[in-house]
C-alpha atoms as a PDB file:
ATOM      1  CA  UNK A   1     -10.951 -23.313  11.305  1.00  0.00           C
ATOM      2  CA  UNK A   2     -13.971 -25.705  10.025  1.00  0.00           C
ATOM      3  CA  UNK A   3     -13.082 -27.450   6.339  1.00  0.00           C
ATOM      4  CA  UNK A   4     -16.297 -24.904   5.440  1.00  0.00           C
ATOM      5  CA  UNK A   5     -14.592 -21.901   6.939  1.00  0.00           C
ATOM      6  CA  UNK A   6     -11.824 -22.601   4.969  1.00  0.00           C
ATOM      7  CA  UNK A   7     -13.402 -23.487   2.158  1.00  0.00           C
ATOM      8  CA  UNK A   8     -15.250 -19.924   2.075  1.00  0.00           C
ATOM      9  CA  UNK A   9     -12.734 -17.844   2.761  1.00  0.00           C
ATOM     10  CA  UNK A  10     -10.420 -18.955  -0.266  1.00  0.00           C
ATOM     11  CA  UNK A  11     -13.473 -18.415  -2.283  1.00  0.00           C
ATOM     12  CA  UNK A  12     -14.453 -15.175  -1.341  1.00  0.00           C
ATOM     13  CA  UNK A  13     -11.917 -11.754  -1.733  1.00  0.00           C
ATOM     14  CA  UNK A  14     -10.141 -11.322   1.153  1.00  0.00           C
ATOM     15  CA  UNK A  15     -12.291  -7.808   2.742  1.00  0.00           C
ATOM     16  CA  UNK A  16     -15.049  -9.757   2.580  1.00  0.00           C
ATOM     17  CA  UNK A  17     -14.213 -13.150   4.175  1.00  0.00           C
ATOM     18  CA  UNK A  18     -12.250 -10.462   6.856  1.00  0.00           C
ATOM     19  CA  UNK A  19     -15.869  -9.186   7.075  1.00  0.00           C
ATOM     20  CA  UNK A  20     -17.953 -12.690   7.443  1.00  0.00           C
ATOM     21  CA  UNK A  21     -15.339 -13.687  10.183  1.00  0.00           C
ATOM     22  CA  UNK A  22     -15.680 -10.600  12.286  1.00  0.00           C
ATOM     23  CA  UNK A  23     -19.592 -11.353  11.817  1.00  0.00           C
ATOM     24  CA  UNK A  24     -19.569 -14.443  12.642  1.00  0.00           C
ATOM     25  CA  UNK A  25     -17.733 -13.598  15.493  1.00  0.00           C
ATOM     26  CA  UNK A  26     -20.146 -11.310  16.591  1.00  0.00           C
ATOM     27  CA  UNK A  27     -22.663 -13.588  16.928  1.00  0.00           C
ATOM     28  CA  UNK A  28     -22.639 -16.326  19.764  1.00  0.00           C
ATOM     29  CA  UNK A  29     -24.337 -19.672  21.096  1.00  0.00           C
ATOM     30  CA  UNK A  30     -25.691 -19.685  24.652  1.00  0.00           C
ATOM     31  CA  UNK A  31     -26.536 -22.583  26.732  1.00  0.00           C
ATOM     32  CA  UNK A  32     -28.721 -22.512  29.569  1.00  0.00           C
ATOM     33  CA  UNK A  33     -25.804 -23.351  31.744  1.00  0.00           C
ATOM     34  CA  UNK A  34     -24.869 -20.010  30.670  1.00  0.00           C
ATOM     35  CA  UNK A  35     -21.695 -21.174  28.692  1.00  0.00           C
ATOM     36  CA  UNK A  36     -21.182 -18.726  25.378  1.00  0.00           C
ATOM     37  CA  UNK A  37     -18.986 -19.453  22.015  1.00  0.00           C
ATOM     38  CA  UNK A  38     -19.508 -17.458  19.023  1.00  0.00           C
ATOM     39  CA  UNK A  39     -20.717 -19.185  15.593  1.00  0.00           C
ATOM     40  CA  UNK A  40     -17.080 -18.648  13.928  1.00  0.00           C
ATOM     41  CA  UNK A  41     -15.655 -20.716  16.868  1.00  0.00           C
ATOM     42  CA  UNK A  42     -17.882 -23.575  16.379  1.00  0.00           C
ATOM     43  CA  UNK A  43     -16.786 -23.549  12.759  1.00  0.00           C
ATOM     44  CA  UNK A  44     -20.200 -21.913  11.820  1.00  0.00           C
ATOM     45  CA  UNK A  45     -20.742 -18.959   9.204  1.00  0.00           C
ATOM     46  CA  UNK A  46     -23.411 -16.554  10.285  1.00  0.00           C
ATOM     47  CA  UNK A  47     -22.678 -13.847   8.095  1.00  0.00           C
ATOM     48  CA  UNK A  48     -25.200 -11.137   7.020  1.00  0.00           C
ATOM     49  CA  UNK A  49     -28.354 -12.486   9.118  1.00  0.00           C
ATOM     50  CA  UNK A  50     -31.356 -11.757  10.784  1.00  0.00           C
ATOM     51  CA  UNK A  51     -32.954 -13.684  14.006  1.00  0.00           C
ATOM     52  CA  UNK A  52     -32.281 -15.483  16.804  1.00  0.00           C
ATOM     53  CA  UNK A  53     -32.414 -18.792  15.454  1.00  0.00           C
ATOM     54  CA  UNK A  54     -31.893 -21.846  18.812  1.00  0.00           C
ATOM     55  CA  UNK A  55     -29.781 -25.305  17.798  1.00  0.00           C
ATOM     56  CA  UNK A  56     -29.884 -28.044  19.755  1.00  0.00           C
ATOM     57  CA  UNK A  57     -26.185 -28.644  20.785  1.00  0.00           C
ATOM     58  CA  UNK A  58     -23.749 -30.777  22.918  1.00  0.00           C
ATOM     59  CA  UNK A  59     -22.158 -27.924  25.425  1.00  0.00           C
ATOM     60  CA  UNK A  60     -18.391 -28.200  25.737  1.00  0.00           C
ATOM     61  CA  UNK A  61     -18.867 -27.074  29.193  1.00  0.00           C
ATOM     62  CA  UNK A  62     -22.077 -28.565  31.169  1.00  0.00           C
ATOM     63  CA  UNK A  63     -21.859 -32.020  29.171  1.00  0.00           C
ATOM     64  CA  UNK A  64     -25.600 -31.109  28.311  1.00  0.00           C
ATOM     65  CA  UNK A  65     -27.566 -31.581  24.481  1.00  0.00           C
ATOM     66  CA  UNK A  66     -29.396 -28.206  25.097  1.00  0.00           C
ATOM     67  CA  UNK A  67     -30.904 -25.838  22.991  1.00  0.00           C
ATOM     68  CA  UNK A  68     -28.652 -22.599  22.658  1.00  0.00           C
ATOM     69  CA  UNK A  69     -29.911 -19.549  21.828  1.00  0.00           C
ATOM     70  CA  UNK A  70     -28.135 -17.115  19.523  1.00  0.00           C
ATOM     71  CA  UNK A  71     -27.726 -13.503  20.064  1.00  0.00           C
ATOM     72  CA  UNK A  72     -25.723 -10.724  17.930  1.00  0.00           C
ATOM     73  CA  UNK A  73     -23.039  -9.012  20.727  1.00  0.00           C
ATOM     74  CA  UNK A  74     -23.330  -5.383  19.816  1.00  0.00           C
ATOM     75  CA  UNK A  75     -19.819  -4.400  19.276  1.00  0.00           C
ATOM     76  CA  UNK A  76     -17.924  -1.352  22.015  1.00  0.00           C
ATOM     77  CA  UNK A  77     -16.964   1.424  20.542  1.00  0.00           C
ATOM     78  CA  UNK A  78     -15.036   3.754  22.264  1.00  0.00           C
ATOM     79  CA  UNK A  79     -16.429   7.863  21.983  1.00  0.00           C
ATOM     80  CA  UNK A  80     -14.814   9.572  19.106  1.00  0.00           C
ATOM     81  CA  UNK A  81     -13.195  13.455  20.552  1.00  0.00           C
ATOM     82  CA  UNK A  82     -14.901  16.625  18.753  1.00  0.00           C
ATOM     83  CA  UNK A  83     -11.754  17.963  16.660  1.00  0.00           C
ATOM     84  CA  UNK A  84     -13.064  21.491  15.439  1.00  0.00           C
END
């Protein structure tokens, strides 16, 4: 966890830095080498946004500065049954 990360989540009550973690979980980097991390694991926040915002970045896995795109993974959820 970032100094930030930490930082945040001793600031903020506890359900909600649960709920900026999951978040920024949720939403991940993508180089063009096709190498993914999510924000939270780069010791980013994304927490409560909008967009696709791109960052210029050194990939951990190509060796490349590339721009990597951000996209929000769409959590599974698995069918509820009908209970009548």
């Amino acid at each position: 966890m970032s100094s930030l990360q930490k930082l945040i989540t001793a600031i903020l009550p506890k359900k909600w830095a649960e709920s900026m973690e999951a978040e920024s979980r949720a939403w991940i980097f993508q180089c063009p080498c096709g190498f993914e991390r999510s924000w939270w694991d780069a010791g980013g926040i994304r927490w409560k946004a909008a967009g696709h915002p791109r960052r210029m970045m050194l990939c951990p896995h190509c060796g490349q500065n590339t721009w990597h795109t951000t996209y929000k993974r769409q959590a599974i959820t698995e069918p509820r049954e009908h209970v009548a």
